[in-house]
Protein backbone atom coordinates (compact mmCIF):
# COMPACT_ATOMS: atom_id res chain seq x y z
CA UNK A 1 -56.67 22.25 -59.65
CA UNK A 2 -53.59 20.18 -60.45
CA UNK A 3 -51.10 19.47 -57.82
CA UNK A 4 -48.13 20.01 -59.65
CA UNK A 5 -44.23 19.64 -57.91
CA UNK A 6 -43.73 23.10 -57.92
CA UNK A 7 -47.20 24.04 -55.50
CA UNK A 8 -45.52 21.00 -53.52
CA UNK A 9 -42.10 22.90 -53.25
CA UNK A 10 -44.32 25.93 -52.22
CA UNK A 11 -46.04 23.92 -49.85
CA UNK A 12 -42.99 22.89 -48.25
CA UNK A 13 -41.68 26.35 -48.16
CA UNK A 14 -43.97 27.91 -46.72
CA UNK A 15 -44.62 25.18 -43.50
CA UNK A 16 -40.66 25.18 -42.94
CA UNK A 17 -38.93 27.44 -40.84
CA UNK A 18 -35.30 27.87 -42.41
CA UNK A 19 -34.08 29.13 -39.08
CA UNK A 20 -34.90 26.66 -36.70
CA UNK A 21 -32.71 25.80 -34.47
CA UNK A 22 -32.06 23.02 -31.60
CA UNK A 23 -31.89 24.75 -27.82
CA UNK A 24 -29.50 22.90 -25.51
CA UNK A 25 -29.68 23.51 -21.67
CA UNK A 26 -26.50 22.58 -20.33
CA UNK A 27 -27.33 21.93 -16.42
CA UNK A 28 -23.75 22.24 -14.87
CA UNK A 29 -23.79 19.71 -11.38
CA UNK A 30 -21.36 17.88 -9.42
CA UNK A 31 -22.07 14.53 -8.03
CA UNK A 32 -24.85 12.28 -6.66
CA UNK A 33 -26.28 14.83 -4.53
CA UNK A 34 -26.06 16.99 -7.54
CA UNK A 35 -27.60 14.27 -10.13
CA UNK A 36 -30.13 14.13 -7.36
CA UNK A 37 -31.35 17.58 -7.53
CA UNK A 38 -31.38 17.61 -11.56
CA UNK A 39 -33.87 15.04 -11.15
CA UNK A 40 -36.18 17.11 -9.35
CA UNK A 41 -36.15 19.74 -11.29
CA UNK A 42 -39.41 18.94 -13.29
CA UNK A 43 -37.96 19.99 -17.11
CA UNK A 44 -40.42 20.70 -19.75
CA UNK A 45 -40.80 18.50 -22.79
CA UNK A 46 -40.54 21.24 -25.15
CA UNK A 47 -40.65 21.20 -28.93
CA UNK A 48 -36.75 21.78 -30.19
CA UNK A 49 -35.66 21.70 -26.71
CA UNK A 50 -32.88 19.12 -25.18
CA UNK A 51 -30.92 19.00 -21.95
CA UNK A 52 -27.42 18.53 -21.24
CA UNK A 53 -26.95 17.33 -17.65
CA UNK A 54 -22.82 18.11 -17.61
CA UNK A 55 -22.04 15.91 -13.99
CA UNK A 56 -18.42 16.47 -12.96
CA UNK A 57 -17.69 12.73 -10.45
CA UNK A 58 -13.99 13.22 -9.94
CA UNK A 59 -14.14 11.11 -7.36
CA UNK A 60 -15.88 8.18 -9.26
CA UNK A 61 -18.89 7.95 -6.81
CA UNK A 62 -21.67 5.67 -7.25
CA UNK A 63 -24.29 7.52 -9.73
CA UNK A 64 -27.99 6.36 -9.44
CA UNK A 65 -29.47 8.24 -12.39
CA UNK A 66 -32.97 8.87 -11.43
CA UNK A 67 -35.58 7.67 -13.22
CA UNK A 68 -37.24 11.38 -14.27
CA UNK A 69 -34.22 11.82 -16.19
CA UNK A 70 -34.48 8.66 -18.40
CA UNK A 71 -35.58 10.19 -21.26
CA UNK A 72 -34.73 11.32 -24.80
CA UNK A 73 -34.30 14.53 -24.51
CA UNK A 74 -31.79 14.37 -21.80
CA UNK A 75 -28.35 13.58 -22.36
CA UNK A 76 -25.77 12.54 -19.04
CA UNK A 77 -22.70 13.49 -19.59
CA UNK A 78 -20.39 12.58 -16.74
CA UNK A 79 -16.60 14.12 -16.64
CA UNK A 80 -13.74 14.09 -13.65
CA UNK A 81 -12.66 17.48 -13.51
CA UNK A 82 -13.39 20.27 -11.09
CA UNK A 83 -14.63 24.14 -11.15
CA UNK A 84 -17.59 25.13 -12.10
CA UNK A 85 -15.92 27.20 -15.44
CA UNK A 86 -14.20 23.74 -15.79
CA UNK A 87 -17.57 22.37 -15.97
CA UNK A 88 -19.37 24.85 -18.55
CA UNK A 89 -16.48 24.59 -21.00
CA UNK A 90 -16.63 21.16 -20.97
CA UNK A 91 -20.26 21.08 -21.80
CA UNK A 92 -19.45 23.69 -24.75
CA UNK A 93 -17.05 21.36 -25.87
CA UNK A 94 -19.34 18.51 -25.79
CA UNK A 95 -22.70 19.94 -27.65
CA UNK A 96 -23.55 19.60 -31.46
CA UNK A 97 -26.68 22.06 -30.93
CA UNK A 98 -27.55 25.58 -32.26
CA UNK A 99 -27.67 27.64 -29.26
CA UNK A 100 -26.74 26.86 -25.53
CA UNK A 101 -28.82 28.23 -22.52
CA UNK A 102 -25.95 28.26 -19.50
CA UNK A 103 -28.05 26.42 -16.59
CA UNK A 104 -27.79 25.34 -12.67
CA UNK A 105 -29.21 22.37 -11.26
CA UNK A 106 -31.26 24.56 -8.90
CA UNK A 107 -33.62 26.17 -11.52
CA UNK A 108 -37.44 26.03 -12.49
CA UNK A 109 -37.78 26.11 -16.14
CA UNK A 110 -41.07 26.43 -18.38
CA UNK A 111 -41.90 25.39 -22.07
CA UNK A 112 -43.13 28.75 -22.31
CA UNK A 113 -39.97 30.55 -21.17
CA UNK A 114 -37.45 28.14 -23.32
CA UNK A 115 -39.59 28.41 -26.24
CA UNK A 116 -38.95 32.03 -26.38
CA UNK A 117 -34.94 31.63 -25.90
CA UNK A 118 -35.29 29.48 -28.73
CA UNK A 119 -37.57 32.02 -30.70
CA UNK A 120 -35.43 34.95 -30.38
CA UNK A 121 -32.61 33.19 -32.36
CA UNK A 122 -34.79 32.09 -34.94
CA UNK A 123 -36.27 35.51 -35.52
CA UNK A 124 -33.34 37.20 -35.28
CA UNK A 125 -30.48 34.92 -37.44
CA UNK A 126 -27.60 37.40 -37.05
CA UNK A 127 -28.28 37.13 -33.26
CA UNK A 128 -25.22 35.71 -31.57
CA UNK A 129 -26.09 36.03 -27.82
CA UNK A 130 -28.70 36.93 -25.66
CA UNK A 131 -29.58 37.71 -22.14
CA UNK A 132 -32.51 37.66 -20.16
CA UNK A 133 -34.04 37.31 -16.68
CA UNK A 134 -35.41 35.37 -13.99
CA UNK A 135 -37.58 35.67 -10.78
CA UNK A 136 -36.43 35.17 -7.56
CA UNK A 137 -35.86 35.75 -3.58
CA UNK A 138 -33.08 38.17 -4.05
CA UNK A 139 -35.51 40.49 -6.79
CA UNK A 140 -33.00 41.56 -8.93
CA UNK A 141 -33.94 44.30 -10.89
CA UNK A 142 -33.77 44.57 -14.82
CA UNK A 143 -33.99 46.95 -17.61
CA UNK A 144 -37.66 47.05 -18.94
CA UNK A 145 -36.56 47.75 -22.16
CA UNK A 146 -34.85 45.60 -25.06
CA UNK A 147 -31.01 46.51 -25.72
CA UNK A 148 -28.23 46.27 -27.30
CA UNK A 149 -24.94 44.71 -25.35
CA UNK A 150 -21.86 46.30 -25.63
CA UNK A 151 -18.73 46.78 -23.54
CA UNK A 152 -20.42 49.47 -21.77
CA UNK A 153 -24.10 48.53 -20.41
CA UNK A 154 -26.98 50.28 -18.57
CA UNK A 155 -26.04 51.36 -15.22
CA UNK A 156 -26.80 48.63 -13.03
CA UNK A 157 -27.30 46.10 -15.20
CA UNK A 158 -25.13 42.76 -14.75
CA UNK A 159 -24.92 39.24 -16.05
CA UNK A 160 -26.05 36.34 -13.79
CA UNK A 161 -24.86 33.39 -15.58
CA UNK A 162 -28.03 31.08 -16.25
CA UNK A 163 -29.26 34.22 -18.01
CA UNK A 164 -27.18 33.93 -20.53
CA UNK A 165 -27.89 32.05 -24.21
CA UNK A 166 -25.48 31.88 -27.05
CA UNK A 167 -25.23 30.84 -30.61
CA UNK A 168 -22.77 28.22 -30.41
CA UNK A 169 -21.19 28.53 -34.13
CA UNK A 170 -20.47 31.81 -32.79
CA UNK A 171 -18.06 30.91 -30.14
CA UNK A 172 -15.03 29.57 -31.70
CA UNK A 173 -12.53 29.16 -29.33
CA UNK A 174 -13.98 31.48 -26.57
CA UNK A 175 -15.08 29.94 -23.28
CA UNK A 176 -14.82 30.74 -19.47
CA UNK A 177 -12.08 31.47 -17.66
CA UNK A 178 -11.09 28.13 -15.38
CA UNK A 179 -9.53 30.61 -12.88
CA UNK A 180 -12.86 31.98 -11.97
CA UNK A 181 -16.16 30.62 -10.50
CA UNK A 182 -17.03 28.16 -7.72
CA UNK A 183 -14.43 26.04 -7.42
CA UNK A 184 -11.59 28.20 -8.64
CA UNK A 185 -8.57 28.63 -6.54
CA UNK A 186 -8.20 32.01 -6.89
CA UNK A 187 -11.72 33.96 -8.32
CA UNK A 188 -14.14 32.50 -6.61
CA UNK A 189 -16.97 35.15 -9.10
CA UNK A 190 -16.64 36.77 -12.07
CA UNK A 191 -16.51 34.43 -14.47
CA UNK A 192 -20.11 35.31 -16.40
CA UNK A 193 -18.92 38.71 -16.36
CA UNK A 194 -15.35 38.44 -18.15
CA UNK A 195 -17.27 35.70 -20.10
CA UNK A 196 -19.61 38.24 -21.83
CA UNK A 197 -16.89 41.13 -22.06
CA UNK A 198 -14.69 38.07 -24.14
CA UNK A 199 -17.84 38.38 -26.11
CA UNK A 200 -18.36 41.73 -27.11
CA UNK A 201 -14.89 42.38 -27.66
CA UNK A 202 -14.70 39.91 -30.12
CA UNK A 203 -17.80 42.16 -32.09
CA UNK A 204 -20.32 39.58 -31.12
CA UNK A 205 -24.05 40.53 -31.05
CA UNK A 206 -25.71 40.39 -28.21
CA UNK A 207 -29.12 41.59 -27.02
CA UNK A 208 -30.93 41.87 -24.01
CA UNK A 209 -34.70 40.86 -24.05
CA UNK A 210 -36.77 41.90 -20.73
CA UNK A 211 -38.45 38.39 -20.15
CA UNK A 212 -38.48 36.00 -17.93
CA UNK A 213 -37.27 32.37 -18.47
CA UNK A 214 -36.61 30.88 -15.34
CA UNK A 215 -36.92 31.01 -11.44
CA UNK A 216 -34.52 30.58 -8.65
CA UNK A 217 -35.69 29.78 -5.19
CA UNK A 218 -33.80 30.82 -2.55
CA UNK A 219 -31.00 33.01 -2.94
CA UNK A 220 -28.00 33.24 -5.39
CA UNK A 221 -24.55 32.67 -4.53
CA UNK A 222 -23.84 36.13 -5.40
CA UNK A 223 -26.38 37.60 -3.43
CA UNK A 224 -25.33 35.61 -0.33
CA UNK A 225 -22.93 36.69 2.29
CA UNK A 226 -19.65 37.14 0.55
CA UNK A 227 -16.60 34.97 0.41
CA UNK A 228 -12.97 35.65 0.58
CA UNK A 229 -12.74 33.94 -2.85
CA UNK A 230 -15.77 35.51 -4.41
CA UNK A 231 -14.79 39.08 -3.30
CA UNK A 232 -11.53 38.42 -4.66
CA UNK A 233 -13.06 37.46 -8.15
CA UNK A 234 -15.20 40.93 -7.98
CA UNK A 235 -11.55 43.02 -7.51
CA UNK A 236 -9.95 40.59 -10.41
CA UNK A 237 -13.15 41.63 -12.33
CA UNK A 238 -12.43 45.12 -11.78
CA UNK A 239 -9.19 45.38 -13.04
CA UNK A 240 -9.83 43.23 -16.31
CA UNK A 241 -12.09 45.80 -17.33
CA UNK A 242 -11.26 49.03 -16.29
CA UNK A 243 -7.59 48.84 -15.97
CA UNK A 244 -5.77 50.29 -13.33
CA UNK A 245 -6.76 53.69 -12.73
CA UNK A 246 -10.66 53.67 -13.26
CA UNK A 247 -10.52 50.14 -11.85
CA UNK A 248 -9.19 50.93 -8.57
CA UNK A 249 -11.64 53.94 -7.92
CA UNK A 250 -14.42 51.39 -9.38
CA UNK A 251 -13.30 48.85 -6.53
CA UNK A 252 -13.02 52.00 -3.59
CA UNK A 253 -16.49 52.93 -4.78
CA UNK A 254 -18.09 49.69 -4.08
CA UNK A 255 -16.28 47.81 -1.25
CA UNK A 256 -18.66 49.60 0.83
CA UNK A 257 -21.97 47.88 -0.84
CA UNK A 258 -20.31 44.27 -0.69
CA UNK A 259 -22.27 41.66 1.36
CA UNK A 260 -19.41 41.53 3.99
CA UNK A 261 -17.94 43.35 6.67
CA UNK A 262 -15.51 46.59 5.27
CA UNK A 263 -12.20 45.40 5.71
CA UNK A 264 -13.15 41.85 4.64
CA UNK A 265 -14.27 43.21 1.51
CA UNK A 266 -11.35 45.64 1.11
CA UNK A 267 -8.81 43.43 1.97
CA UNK A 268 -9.98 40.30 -0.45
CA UNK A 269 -11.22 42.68 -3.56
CA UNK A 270 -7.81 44.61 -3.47
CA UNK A 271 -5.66 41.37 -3.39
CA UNK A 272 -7.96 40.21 -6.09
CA UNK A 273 -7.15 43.40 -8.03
CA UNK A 274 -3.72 42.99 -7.80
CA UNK A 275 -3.40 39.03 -8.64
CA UNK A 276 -5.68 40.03 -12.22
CA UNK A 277 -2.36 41.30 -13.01
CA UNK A 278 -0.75 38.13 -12.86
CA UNK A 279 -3.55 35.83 -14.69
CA UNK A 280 -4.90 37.83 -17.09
CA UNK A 281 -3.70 40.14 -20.32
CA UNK A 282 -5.41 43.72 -20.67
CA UNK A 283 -7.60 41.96 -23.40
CA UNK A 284 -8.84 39.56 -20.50
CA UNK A 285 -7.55 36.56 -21.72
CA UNK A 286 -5.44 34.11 -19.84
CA UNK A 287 -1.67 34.40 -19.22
CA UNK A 288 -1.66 30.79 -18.47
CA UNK A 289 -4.07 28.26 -18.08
């Protein structure tokens, strides 16, 4: 049979996937120590995979890149500021790729696990976000069913940042609140949280898939003992999403479950409740920056 151009066009067609798309983990770290521990972290060589290693050195240390990380498929990309919000926005800023996995530098990945991330946007085009989960020490407990994500989710479900993966076209201007997070003055938590709610108010699609795709040893920092800071960004959470009324029985409701002693946690999360009003509009976005 002749090979004529258009069985070649078929040919083509048929072996190319129109949807492909380039997966960027964007590692957020901070300093030598934190270089150090990216390094270790064994990442997979994986197929349409890259990694963004986003090192905040405000203080201009000596960097000694180590030598696992010499490769392609990672990219070093060293900036002065501070906060770990700071941090993930800059990486946003900085990335050309088609969807962004939010990552710590304390994390076990697998090619299995990111191949799936990046086959859930390819299979599903109009996807703009997705979340899913990970295994470790502190056993949080997920859904074991697909969904959708809206304002309002399951009862008992919430975000923990490195489970989150977005389509980065879909974005625009959106990113994380720099008064929130580790390192924040103010909000020491939160921030993944008012992050995702910036999302589906803005009609973004988002979808929760029940699969694992990376482990944490050790515990997370919001399932250790709680800070003054970090209960503070849990009341400031409150009242960005449930207003005044609902928020405030919201925060009275769970001050009791917080990882701290009572008044600890009922002193910080109501102050925190109070200074939302001051940082934030009703629609969660910044007064001021």
């Amino acid at each position: 049979m002749m090979w004529t151009w258009w069985r070649s066009v078929a040919w083509i067609s048929g072996h190319l996937n129109y949807n492909a798309v380039i997966l960027e983990v964007q590692i957020s770290t901070f300093g030598p120590d934190g270089l150090k521990r990216v390094g270790e972290m064994a990442l997979p060589r994986v197929a349409g995979v890259r990694y963004l290693v986003s090192l905040q050195n405000p203080d201009n240390l000596s960097l000694t890149v180590p030598s696992s990380l010499d490769r392609p498929d990672v990219e070093i990309f060293e900036h002065a500021d501070r906060g770990l919000s700071v941090n993930r926005n800059a990486a946003i800023e900085h990335s050309d790729a088609d969807v962004i996995l939010i990552a710590d530098d304390d994390l076990e990945y697998t090619a299995e696990g990111l191949s799936y991330v990046r086959r859930m946007f390819e299979e599903n085009p109009s996807l703009d976000f997705a979340t899913f989960c990970y295994d470790g020490d502190d056993r949080k407990v997920y859904p074991e069913y697909e969904f959708d994500i809206k304002a309002k989710l399951p009862s008992g479900y919430y975000l923990t940042s490195f489970e989150l993966a977005i389509r980065r076209r879909s974005l625009g201007s959106l990113r994380f609140s720099p008064h929130m997070g580790v390192g924040a003055p103010l909000f020491g938590s939160g921030e993944e949280n008012v992050f995702m709610y910036k999302l589906t108010l803005k009609g973004l699609k988002g979808r929760f898939f029940p699969k694992v795709i990376t482990t944490h040893a050790g515990l997370t920092t919001g399932s250790r003992g709680a800070t003054a800071l970090s209960l503070q960004g849990q009341g400031a959470w409150l009242w960005i999403r449930y207003g005044w009324l609902e928020g405030f029985l919201r925060l009275m409701r769970d001050v009791p479950r917080r990882n701290a002693p009572l008044f600890k946690a009922l002193r910080y999360e109501v102050r925190g409740f109070f200074l939302a009003y001051k940082y934030f509009h009703a629609d969660c976005e910044e007064k001021f920056i």
